[in-house]
Protein backbone atom coordinates (compact mmCIF):
# COMPACT_ATOMS: atom_id res chain seq x y z
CA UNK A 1 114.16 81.71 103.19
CA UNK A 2 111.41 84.18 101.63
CA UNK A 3 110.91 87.11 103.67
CA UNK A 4 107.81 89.41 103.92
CA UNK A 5 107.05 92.85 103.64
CA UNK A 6 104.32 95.40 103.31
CA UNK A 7 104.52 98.18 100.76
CA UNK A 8 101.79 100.66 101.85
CA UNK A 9 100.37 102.27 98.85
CA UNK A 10 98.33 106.11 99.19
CA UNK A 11 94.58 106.06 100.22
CA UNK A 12 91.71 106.79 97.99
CA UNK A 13 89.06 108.54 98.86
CA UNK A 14 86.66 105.55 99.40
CA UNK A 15 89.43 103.11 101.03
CA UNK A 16 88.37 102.37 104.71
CA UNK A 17 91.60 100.86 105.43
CA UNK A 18 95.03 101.78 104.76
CA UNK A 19 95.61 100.07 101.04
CA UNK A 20 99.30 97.99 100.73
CA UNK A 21 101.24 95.38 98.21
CA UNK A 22 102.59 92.43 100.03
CA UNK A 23 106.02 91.53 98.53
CA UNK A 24 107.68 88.58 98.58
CA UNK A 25 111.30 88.15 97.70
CA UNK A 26 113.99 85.64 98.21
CA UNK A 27 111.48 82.90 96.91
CA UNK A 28 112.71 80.12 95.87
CA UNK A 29 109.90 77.83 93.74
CA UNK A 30 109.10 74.67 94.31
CA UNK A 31 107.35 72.00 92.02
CA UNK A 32 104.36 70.35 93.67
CA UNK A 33 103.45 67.18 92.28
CA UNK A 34 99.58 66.98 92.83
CA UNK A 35 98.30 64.22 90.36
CA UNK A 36 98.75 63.38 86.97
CA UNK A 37 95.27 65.08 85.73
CA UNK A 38 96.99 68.68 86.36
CA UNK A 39 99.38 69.86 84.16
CA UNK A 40 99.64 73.73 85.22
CA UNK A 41 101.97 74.29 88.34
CA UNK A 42 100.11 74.85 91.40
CA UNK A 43 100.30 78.64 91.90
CA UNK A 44 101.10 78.73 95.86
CA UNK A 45 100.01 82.45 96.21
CA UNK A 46 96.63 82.21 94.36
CA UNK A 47 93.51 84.31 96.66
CA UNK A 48 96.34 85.31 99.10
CA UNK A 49 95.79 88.80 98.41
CA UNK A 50 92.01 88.52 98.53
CA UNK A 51 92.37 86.52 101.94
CA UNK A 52 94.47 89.38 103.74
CA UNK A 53 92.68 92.67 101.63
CA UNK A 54 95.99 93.14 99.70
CA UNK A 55 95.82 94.85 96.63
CA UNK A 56 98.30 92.44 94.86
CA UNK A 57 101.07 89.85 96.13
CA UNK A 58 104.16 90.96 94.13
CA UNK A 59 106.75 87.72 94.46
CA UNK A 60 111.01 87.76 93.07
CA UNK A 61 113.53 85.34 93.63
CA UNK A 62 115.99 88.75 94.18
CA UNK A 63 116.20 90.80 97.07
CA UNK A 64 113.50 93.65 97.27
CA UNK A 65 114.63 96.72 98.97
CA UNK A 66 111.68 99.16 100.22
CA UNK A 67 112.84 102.22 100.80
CA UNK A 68 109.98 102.96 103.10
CA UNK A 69 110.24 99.97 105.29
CA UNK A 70 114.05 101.26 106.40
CA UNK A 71 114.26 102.03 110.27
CA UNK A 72 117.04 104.76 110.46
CA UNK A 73 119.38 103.65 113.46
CA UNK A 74 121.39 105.93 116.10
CA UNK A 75 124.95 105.30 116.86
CA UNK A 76 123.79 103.10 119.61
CA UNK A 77 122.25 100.66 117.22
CA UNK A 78 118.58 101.24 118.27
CA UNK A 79 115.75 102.76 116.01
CA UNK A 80 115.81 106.38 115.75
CA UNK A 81 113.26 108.10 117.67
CA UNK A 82 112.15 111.58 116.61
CA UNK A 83 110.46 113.90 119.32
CA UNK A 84 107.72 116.86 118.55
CA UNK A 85 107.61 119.40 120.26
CA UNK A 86 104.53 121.87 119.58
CA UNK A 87 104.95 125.75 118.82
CA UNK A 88 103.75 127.41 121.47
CA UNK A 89 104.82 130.90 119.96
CA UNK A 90 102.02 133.35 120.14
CA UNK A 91 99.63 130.90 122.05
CA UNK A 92 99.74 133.21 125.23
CA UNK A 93 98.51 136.48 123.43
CA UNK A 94 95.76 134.18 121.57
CA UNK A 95 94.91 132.68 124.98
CA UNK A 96 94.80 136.28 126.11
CA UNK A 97 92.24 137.91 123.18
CA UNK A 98 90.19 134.97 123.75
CA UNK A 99 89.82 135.68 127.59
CA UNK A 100 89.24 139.43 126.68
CA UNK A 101 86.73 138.72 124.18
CA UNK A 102 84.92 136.81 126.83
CA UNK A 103 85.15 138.78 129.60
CA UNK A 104 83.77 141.85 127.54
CA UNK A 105 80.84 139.65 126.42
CA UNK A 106 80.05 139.20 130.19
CA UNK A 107 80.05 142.93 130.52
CA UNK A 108 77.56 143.41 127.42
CA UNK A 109 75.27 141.02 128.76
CA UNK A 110 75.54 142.32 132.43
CA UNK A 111 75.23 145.99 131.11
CA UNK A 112 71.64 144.68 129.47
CA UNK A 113 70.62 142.97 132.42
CA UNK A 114 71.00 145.97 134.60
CA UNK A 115 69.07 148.00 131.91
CA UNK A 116 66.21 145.75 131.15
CA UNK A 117 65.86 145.18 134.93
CA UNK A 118 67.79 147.44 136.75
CA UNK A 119 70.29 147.41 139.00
C-alpha cells in the first residue's frame, strides 16, 4: 500500500504558507483502461499538487526515507519530548536597572514639579 508523506521545503520571502513536496512511495501502478480513443496512460496524480498547494508530488515504487519526518523514541517506546527551560541568568539585575531607571525618572519629574510650582 502507498504511503504518504510531507517533505517541508524552506520559506521564501513571499510564501504565506509553509511550502512542502508530497511524496509518494511504495506505489504500485496500475493500468486504467478508459476507452479506446486514449492511448497515453491516465496519469492518476495529474493537478494533485495544484489541488493541495504542493509544490510538486514526487511518486517511487521504493521506500522513501525522510530524514526529517523521523520521531526519535525513548526507551519506553513513546515520542521523545524535549523541555525548554528559559535562562533566567541576569534577568533579576535587568529587572532591577529597569525599576531604578524608573523610579529616578519619577524623582526628575517630581523635582520639576516642585520647582515650577512649588512645594
Amino acid at each position: 500500500m502507498a504511503r504518504l508523506q510531507i517533505l517541508e521545503l524552506p520559506e521564501g520571502a513571499g510564501d504565506d504558507r509553509p511550502p512542502f513536496v508530497l511524496v509518494v512511495d511504495e506505489y504500485v501502478p496500475q493500468r486504467y483502461i478508459i476507452g479506446a480513443d486514449q492511448p497515453e496512460p491516465v496519469d492518476q496524480f495529474s493537478g494533485i499538487a495544484e489541488k493541495i498547494g504542493a509544490r510538486a508530488v514526487l511518486v517511487f515504487e521504493e521506500t522513501i526515507e525522510i530524514p526529517a519526518n523521523d520521531v526519535p523514541v525513548g526507551s519506553d517506546g513513546l515520542p521523545l519530548t524535549v523541555r525548554v527551560e528559559g535562562d533566567f541568568e541576569g534577568f533579576h539585575e535587568q529587572v532591577q536597572k529597569e525599576i531604578n531607571i524608573a523610579q529616578e525618572n519619577m524623582r526628575r519629574g517630581i523635582d520639576h514639579i516642585k520647582a515650577t510650582y512649588g512645594s
